[in-house]
C-alpha atoms as a PDB file:
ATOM      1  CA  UNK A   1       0.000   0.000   0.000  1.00  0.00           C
ATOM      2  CA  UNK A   2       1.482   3.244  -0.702  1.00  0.00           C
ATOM      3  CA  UNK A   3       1.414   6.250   1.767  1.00  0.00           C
ATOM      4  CA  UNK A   4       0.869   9.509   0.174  1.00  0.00           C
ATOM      5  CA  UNK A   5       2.450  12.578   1.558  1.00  0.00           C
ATOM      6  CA  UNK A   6       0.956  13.785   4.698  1.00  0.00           C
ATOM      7  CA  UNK A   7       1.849  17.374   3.532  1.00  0.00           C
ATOM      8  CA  UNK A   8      -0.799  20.120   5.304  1.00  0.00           C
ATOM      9  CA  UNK A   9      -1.243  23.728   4.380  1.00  0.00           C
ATOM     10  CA  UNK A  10      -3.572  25.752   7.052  1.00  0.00           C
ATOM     11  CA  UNK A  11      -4.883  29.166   5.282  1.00  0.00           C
ATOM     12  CA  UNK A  12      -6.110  31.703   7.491  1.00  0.00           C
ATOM     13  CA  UNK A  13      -9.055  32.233   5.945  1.00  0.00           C
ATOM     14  CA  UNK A  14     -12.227  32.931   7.803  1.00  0.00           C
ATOM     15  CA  UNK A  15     -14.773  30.117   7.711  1.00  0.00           C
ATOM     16  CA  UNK A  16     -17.957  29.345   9.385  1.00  0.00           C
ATOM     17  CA  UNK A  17     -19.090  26.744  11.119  1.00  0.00           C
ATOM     18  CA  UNK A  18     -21.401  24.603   8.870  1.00  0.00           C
ATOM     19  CA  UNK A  19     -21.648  23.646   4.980  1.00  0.00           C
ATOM     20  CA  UNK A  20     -23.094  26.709   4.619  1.00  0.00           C
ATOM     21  CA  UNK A  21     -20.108  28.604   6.007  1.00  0.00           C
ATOM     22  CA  UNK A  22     -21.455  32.441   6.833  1.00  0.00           C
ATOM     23  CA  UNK A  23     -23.160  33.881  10.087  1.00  0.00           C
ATOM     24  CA  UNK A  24     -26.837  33.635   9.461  1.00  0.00           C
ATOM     25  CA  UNK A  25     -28.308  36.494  11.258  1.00  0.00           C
ATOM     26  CA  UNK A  26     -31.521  35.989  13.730  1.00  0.00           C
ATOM     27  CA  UNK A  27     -33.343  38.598  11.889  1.00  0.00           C
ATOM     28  CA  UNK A  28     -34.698  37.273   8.856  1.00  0.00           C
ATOM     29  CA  UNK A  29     -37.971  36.567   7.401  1.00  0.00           C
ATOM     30  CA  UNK A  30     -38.744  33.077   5.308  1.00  0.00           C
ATOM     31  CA  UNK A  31     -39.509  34.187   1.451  1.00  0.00           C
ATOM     32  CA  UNK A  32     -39.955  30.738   0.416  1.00  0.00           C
ATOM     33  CA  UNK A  33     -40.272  26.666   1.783  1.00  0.00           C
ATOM     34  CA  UNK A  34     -40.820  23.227   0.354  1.00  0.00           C
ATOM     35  CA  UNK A  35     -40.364  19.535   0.880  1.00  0.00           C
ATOM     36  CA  UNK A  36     -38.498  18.379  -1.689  1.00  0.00           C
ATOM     37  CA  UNK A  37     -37.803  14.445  -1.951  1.00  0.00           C
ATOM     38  CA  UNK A  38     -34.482  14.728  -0.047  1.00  0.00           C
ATOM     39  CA  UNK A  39     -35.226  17.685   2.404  1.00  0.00           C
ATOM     40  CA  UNK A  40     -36.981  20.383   3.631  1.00  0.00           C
ATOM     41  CA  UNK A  41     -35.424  23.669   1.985  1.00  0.00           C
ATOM     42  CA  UNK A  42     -36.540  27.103   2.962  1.00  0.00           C
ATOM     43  CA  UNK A  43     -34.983  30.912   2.096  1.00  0.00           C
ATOM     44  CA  UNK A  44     -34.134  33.579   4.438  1.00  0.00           C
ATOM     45  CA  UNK A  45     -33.751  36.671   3.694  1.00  0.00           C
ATOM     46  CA  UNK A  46     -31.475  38.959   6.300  1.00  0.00           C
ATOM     47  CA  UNK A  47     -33.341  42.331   6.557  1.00  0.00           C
ATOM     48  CA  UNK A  48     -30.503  44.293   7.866  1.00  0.00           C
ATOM     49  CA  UNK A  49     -27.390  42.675   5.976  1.00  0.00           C
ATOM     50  CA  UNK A  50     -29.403  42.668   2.671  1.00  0.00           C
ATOM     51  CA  UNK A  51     -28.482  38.600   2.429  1.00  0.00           C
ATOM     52  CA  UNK A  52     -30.282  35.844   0.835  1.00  0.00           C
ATOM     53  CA  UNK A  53     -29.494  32.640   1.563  1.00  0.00           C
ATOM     54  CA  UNK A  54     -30.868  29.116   1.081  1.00  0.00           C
ATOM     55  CA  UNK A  55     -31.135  26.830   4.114  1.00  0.00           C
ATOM     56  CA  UNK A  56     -32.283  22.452   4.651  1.00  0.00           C
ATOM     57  CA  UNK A  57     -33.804  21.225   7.620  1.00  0.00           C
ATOM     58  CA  UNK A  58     -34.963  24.043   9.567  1.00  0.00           C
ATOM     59  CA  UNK A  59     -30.861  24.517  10.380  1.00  0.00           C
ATOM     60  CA  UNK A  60     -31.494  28.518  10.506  1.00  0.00           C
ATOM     61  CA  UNK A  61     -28.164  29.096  11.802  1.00  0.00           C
ATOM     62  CA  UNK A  62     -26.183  26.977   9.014  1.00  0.00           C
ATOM     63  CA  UNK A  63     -27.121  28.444   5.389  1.00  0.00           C
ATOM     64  CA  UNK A  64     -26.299  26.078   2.529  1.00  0.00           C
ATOM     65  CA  UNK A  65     -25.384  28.873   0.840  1.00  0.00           C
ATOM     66  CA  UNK A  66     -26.225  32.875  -0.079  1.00  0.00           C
ATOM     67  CA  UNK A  67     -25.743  35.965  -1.798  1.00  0.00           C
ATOM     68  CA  UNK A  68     -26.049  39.772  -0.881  1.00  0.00           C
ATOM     69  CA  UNK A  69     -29.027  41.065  -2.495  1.00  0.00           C
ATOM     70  CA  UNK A  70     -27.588  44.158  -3.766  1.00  0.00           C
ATOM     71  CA  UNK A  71     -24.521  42.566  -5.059  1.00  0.00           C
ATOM     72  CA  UNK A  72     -25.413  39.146  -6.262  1.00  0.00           C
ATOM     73  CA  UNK A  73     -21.885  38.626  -7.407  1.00  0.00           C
ATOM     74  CA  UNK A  74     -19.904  38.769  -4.567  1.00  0.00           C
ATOM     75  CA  UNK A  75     -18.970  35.739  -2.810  1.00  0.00           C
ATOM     76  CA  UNK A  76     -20.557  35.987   0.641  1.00  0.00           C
ATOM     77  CA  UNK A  77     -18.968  32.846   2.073  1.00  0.00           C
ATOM     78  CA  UNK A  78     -15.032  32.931   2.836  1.00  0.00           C
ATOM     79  CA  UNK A  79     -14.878  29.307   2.228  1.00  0.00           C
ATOM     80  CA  UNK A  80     -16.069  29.719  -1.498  1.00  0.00           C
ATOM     81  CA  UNK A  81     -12.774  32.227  -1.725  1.00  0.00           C
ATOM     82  CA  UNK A  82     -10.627  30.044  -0.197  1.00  0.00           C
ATOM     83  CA  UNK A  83     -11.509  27.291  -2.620  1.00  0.00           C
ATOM     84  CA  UNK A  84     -10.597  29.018  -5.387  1.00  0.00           C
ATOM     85  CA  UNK A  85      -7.674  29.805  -4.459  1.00  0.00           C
ATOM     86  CA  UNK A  86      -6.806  26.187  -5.233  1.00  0.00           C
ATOM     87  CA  UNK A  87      -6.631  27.885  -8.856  1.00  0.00           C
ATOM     88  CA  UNK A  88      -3.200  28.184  -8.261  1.00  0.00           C
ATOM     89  CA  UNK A  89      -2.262  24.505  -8.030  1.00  0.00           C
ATOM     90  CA  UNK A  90      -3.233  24.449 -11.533  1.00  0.00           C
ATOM     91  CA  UNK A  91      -0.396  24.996 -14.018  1.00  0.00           C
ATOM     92  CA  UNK A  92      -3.062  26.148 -16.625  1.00  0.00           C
ATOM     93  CA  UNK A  93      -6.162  27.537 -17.650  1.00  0.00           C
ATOM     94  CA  UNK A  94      -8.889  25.185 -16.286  1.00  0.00           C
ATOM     95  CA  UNK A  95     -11.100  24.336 -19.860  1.00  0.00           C
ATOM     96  CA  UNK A  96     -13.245  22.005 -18.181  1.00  0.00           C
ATOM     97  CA  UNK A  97     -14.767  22.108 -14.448  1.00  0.00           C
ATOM     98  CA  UNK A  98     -16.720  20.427 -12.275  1.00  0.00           C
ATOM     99  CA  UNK A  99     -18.782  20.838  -9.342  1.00  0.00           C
ATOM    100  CA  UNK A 100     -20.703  18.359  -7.200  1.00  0.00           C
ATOM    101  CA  UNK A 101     -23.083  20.060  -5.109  1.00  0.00           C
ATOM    102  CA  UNK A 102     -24.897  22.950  -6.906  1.00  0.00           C
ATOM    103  CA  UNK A 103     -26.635  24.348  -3.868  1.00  0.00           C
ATOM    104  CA  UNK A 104     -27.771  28.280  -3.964  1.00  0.00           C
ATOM    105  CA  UNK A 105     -24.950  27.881  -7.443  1.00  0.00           C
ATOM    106  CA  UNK A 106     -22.930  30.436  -6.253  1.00  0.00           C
ATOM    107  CA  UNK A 107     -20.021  28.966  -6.929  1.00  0.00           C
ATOM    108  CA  UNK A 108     -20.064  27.753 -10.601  1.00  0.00           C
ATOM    109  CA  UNK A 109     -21.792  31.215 -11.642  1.00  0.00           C
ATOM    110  CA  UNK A 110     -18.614  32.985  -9.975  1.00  0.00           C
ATOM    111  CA  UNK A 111     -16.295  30.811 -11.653  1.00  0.00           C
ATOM    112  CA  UNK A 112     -18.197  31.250 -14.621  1.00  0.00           C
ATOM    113  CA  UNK A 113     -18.078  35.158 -14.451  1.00  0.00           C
ATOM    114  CA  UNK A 114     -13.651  34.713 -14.511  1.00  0.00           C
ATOM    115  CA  UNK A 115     -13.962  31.914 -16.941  1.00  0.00           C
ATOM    116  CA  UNK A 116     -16.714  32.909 -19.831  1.00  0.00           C
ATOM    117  CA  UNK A 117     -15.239  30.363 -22.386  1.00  0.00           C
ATOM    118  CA  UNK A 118     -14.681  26.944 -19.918  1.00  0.00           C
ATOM    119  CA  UNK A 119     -17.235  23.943 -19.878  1.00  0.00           C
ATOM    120  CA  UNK A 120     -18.594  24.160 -16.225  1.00  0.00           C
ATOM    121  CA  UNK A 121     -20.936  21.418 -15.182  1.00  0.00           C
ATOM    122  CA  UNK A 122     -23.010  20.969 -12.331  1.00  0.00           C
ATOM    123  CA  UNK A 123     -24.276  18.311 -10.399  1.00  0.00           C
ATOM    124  CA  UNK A 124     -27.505  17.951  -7.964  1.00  0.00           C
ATOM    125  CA  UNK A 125     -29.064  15.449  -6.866  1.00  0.00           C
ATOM    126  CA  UNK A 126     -32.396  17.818  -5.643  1.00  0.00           C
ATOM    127  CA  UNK A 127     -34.593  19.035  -8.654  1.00  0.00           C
ATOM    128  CA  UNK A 128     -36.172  21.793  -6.325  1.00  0.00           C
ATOM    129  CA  UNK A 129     -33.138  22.900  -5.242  1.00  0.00           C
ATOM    130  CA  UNK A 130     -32.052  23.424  -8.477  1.00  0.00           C
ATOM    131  CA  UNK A 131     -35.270  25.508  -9.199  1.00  0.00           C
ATOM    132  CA  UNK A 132     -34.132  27.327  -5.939  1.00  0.00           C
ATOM    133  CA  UNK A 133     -31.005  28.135  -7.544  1.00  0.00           C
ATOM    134  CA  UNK A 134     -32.269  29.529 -10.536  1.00  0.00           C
ATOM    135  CA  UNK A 135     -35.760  31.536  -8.810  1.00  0.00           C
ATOM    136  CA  UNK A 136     -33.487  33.009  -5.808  1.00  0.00           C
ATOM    137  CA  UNK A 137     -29.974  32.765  -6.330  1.00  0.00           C
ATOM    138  CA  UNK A 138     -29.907  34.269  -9.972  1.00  0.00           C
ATOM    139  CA  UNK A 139     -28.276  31.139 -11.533  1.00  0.00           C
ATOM    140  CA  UNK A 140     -29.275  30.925 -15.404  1.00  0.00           C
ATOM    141  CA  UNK A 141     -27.662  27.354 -17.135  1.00  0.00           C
ATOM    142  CA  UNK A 142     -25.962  28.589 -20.451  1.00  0.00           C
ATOM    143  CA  UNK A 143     -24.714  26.696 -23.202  1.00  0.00           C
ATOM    144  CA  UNK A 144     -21.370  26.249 -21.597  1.00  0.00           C
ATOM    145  CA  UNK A 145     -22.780  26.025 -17.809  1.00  0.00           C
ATOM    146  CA  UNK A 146     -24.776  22.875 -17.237  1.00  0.00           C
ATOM    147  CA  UNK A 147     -26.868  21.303 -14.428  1.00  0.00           C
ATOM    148  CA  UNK A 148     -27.519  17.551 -14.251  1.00  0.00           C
ATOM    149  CA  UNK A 149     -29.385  15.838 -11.889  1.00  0.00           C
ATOM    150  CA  UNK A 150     -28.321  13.028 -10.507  1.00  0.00           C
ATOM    151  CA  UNK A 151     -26.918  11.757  -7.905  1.00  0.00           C
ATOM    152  CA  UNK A 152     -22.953  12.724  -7.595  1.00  0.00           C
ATOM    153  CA  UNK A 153     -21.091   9.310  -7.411  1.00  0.00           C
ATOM    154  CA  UNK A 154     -23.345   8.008 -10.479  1.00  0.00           C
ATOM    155  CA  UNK A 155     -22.712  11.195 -12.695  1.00  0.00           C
ATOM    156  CA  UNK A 156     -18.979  10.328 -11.612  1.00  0.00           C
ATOM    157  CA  UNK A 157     -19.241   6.851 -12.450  1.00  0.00           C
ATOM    158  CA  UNK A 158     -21.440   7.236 -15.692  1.00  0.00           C
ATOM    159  CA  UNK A 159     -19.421  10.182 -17.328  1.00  0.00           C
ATOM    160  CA  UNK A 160     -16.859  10.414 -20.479  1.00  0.00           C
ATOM    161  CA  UNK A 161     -15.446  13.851 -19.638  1.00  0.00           C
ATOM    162  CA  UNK A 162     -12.439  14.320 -17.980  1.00  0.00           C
ATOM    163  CA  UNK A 163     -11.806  17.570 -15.679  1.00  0.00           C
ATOM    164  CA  UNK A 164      -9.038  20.113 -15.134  1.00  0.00           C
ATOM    165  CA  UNK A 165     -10.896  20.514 -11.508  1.00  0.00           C
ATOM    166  CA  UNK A 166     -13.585  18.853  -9.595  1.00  0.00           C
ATOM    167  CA  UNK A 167     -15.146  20.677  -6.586  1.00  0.00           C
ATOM    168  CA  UNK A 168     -17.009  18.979  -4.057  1.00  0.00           C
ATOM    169  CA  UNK A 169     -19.700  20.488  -2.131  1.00  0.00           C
ATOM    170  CA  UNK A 170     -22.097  17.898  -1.349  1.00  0.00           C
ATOM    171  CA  UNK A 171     -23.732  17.687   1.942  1.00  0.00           C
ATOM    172  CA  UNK A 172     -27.063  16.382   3.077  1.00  0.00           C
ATOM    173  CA  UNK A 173     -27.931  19.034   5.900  1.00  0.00           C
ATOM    174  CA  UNK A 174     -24.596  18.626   7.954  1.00  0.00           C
ATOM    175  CA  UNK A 175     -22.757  15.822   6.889  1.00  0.00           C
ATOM    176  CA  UNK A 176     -21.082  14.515   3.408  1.00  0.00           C
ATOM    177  CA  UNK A 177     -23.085  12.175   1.856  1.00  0.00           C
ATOM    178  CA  UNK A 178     -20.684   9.214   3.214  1.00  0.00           C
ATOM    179  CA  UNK A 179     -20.712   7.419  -0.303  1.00  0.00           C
ATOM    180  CA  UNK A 180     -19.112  10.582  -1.425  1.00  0.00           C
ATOM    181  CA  UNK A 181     -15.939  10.048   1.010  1.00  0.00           C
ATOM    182  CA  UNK A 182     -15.351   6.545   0.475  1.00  0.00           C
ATOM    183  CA  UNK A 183     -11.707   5.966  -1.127  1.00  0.00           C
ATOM    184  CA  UNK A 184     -13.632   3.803  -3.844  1.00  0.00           C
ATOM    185  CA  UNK A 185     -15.367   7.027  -4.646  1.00  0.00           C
ATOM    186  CA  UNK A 186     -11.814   8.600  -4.690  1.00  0.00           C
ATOM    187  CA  UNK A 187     -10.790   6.209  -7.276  1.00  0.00           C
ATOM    188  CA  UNK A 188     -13.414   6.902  -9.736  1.00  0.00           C
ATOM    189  CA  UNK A 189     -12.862  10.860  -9.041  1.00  0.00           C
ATOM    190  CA  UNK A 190      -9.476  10.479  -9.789  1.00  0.00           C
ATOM    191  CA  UNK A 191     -10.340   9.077 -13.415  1.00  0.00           C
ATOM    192  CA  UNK A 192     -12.160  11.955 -14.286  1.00  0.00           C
ATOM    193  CA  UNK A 193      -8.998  13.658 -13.518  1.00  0.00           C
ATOM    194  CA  UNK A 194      -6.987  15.187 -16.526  1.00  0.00           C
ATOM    195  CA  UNK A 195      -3.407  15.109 -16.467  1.00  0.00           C
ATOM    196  CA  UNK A 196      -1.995  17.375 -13.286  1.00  0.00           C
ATOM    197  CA  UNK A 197      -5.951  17.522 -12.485  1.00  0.00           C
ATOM    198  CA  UNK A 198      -7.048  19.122  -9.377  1.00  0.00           C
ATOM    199  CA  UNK A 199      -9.644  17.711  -6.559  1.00  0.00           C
ATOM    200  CA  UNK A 200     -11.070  20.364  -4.545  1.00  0.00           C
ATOM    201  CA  UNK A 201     -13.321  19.134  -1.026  1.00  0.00           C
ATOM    202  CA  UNK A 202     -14.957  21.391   1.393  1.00  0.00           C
ATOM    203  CA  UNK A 203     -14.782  19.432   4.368  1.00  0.00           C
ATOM    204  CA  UNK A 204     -16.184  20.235   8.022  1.00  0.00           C
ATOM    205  CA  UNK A 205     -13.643  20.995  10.631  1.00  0.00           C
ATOM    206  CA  UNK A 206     -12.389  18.142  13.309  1.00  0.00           C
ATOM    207  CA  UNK A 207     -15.102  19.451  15.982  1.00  0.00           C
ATOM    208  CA  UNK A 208     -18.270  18.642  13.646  1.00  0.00           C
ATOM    209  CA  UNK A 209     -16.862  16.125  12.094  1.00  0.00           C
ATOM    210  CA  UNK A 210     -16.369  12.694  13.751  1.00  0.00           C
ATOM    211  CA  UNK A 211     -14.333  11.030  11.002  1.00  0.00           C
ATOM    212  CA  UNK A 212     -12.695  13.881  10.006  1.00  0.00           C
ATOM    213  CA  UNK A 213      -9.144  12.775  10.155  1.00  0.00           C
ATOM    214  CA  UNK A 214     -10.135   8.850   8.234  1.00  0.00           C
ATOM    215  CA  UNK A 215     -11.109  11.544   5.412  1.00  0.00           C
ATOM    216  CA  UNK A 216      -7.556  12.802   5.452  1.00  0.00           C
ATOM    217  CA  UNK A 217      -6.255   9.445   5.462  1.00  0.00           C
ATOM    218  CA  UNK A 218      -8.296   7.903   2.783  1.00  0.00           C
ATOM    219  CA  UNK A 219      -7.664  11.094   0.331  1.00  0.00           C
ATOM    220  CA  UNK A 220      -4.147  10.345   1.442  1.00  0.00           C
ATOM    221  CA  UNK A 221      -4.179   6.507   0.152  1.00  0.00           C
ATOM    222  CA  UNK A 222      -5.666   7.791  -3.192  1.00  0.00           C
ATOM    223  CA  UNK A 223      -3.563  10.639  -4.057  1.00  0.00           C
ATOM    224  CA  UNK A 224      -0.228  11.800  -4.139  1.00  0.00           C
ATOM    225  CA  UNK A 225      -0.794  15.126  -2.179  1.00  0.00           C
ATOM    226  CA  UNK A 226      -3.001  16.473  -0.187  1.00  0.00           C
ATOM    227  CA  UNK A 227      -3.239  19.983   1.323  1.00  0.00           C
ATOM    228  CA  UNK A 228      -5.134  21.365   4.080  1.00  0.00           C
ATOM    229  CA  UNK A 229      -6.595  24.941   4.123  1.00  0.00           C
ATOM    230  CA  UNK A 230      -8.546  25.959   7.599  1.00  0.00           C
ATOM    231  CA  UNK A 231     -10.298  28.512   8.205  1.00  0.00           C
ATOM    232  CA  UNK A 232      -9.583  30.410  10.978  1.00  0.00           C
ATOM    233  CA  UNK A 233     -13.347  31.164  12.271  1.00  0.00           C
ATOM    234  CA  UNK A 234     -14.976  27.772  13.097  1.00  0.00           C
ATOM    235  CA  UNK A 235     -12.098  25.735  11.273  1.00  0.00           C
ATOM    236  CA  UNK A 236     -13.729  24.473   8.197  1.00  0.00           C
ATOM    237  CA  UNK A 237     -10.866  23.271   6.299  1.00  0.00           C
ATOM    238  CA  UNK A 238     -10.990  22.650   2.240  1.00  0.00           C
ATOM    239  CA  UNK A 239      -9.108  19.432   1.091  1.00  0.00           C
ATOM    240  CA  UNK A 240      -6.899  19.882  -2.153  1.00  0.00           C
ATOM    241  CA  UNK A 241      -5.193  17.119  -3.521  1.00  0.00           C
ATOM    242  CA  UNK A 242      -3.498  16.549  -6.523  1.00  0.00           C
ATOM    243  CA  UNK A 243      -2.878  13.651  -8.858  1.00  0.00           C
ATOM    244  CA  UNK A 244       0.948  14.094  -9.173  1.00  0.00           C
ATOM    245  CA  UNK A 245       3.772  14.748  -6.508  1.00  0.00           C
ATOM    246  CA  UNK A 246       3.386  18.576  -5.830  1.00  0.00           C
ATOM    247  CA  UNK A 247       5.615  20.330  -3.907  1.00  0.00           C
ATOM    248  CA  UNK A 248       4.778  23.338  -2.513  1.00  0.00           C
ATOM    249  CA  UNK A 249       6.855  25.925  -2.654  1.00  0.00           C
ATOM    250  CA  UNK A 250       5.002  29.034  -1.458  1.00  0.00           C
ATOM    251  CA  UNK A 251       6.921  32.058  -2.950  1.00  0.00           C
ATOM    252  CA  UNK A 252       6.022  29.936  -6.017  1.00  0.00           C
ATOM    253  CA  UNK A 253       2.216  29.422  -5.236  1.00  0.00           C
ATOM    254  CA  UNK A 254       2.077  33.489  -4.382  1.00  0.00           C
ATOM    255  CA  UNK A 255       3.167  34.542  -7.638  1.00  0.00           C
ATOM    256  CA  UNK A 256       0.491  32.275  -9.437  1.00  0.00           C
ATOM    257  CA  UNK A 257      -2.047  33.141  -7.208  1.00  0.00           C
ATOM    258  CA  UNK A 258      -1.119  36.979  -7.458  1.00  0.00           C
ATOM    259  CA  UNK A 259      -1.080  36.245 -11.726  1.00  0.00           C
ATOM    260  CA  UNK A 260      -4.729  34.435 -12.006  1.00  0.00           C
ATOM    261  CA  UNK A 261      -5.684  37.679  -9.753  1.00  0.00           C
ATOM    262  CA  UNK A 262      -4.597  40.127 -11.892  1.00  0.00           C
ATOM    263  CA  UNK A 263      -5.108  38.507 -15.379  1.00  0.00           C
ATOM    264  CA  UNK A 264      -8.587  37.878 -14.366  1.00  0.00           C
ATOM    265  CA  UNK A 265      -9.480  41.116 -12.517  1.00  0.00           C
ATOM    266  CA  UNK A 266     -10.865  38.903  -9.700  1.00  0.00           C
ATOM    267  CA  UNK A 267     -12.863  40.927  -7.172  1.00  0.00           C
ATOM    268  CA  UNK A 268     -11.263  38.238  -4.580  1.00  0.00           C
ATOM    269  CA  UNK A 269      -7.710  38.399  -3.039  1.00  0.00           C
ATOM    270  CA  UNK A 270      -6.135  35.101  -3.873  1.00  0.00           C
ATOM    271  CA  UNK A 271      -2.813  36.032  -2.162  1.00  0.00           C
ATOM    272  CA  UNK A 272      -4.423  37.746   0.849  1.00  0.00           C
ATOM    273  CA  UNK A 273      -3.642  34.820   3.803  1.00  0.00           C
ATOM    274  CA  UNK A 274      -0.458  34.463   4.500  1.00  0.00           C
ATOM    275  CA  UNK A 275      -0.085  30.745   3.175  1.00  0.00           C
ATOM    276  CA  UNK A 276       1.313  29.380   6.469  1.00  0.00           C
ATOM    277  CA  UNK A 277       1.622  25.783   6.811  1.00  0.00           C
ATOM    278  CA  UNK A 278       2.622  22.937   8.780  1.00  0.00           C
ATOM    279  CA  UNK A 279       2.962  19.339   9.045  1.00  0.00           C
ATOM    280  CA  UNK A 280      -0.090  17.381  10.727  1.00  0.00           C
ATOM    281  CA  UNK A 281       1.605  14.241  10.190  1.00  0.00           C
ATOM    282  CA  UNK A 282       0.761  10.758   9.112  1.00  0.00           C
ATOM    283  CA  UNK A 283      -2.498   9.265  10.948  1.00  0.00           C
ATOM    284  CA  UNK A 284      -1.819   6.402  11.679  1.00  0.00           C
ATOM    285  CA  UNK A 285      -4.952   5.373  13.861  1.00  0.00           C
ATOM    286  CA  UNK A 286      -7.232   6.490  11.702  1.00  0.00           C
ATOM    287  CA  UNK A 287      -9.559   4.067   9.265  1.00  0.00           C
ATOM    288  CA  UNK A 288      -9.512   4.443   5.416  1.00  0.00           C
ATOM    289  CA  UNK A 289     -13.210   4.837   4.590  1.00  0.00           C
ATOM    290  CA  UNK A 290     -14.472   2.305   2.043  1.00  0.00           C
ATOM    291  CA  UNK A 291     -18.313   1.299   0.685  1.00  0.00           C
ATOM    292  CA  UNK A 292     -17.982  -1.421   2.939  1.00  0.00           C
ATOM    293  CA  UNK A 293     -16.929   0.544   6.281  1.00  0.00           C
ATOM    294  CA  UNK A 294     -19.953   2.559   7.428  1.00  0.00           C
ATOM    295  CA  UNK A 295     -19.583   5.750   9.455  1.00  0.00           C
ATOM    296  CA  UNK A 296     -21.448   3.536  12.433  1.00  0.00           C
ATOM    297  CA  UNK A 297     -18.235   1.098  12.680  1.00  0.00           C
ATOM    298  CA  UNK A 298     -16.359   4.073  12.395  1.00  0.00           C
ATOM    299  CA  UNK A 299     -17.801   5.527  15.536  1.00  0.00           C
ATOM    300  CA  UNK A 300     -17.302   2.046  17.220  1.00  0.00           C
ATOM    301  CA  UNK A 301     -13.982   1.738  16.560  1.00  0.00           C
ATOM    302  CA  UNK A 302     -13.386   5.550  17.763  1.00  0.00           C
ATOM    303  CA  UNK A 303     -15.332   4.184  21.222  1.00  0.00           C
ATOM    304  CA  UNK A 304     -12.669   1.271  21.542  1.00  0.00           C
ATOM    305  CA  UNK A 305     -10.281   3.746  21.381  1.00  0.00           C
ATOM    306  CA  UNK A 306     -10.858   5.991  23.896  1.00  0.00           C
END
């Protein structure tokens, strides 16, 4: 078996402290609800801070995503920044881009915005929430920005196209959908992979996340590297790991990250954390996930343990 390199960068970005990653304000009023077939999904708006944002489950203080009303545009949520600062482990243009997880679509209409001319699909396993996305959130599918629906391991598992990047956003209220951790998952991600591709995860921090460190472990079986960014808030971190060995060298990742900025006229500072980093070392005592390893024996073994 071989051990991938337990190299960890922490970015001090601010995060919050769900998969929705923003404070959700108390004073709000509900513009819209529904059942869908996976979960209740209702939208706030914030009165005060001009905010929209799209919550599941009744989890008022964890939006699944938002936007400022008067600026639409503007990433609300420091963890969407700090994923795209992964940009910079790319040694190209990305062409081709995927995200898993549409949610409130934030994300693939920013990228979209910077990157008119790439193939960006989407996918989501929720039909309403898609509708969601397109009724509150402003996202409008174009001929070169695509939404399917379907569930995210069988889109994986079903497609021809290969990626420059593949985001993953997926939760189901709180957690990752745990087929979507599994390093069997990994595996098929990985072939979807273009040559020097990059896998980008938005991962809940150790403290509301009980197998947090078998995640780094099993994304450290599959792929060469892996690289931590935390936020500094609440401590979500976002996984990005990379087919081939990359080392990083950080005066090196500045001056990309300070290039894609300026070539793009991003509204985002790519270079603003300091890109500290340090070495959390290998884990040892912690599982690989697999289909056949539920979170449940998980939790047992962590009660063994203790």
């Amino acid at each position: 078996m071989r051990l991938a390199l337990p190299l960890s960068v922490i970015l001090l970005f601010a995060v919050a402290v769900s998969p929705a990653f923003g404070d959700h304000k108390p004073l709000t009023k509900t513009i819209y609800q529904t059942n869908s077939l996976y979960q209740f999904i209702m939208v706030d708006e914030d009165q005060v801070a001009r905010q929209r944002y799209v919550l599941v489950n009744t989890k008022k203080d964890r939006p699944q995503g938002g936007i400022l009303i008067d600026d639409p545009d503007k990433l609300i949520f420091e963890y969407t920044r700090m994923a795209f600062t992964s940009l910079a482990f790319l040694d190209r243009e990305p062409d081709e881009v995927l995200f898993v997880g549409l949610g409130a679509g934030v994300m693939p209409r920013y990228f979209n915005r910077y990157y008119p001319d790439a193939i960006v699909d989407s996918v989501e396993i929720d039909p309403e929430m898609f509708e969601v996305a397109k009724k509150y959130f402003y996202f409008v599918e174009k001929p070169n920005m695509k939404v399917h629906l379907l569930d995210g391991r069988m889109y994986i598992k079903r497609t021809a196209k290969k990626y420059d990047m593949i985001f993953l956003d997926a939760y189901r209220g709180e957690h990752i959908p745990f087929h979507l951790t599994t390093v069997e998952f990994l595996r098929e991600l990985k072939k979807k992979l273009k040559a020097g591709g990059v896998v980008v995860s938005n991962v809940l921090s150790k403290s509301n996340n009980k197998y947090f460190w078998a995640m780094v472990k099993t994304y450290q079986e599959e792929f060469e590297s892996l690289y931590l960014f935390k936020g500094e808030e609440a401590g979500n971190f976002i996984f990005v790991a990379t087919v081939n060995k990359f080392p990083l060298q950080k005066s090196a990742m500045l001056y990309r990250a300070g290039e894609i900025q300026s070539d793009k006229g991003m509204d985002i500072d790519l270079k603003q954390s300091p890109w500290d980093y340090e070495d959390m070392g290998f884990t040892w005592d912690s599982k690989i996930l697999t289909d056949d390893f539920a979170p449940v024996n998980l939790y047992k073994e962590m009660e063994i343990g203790k």
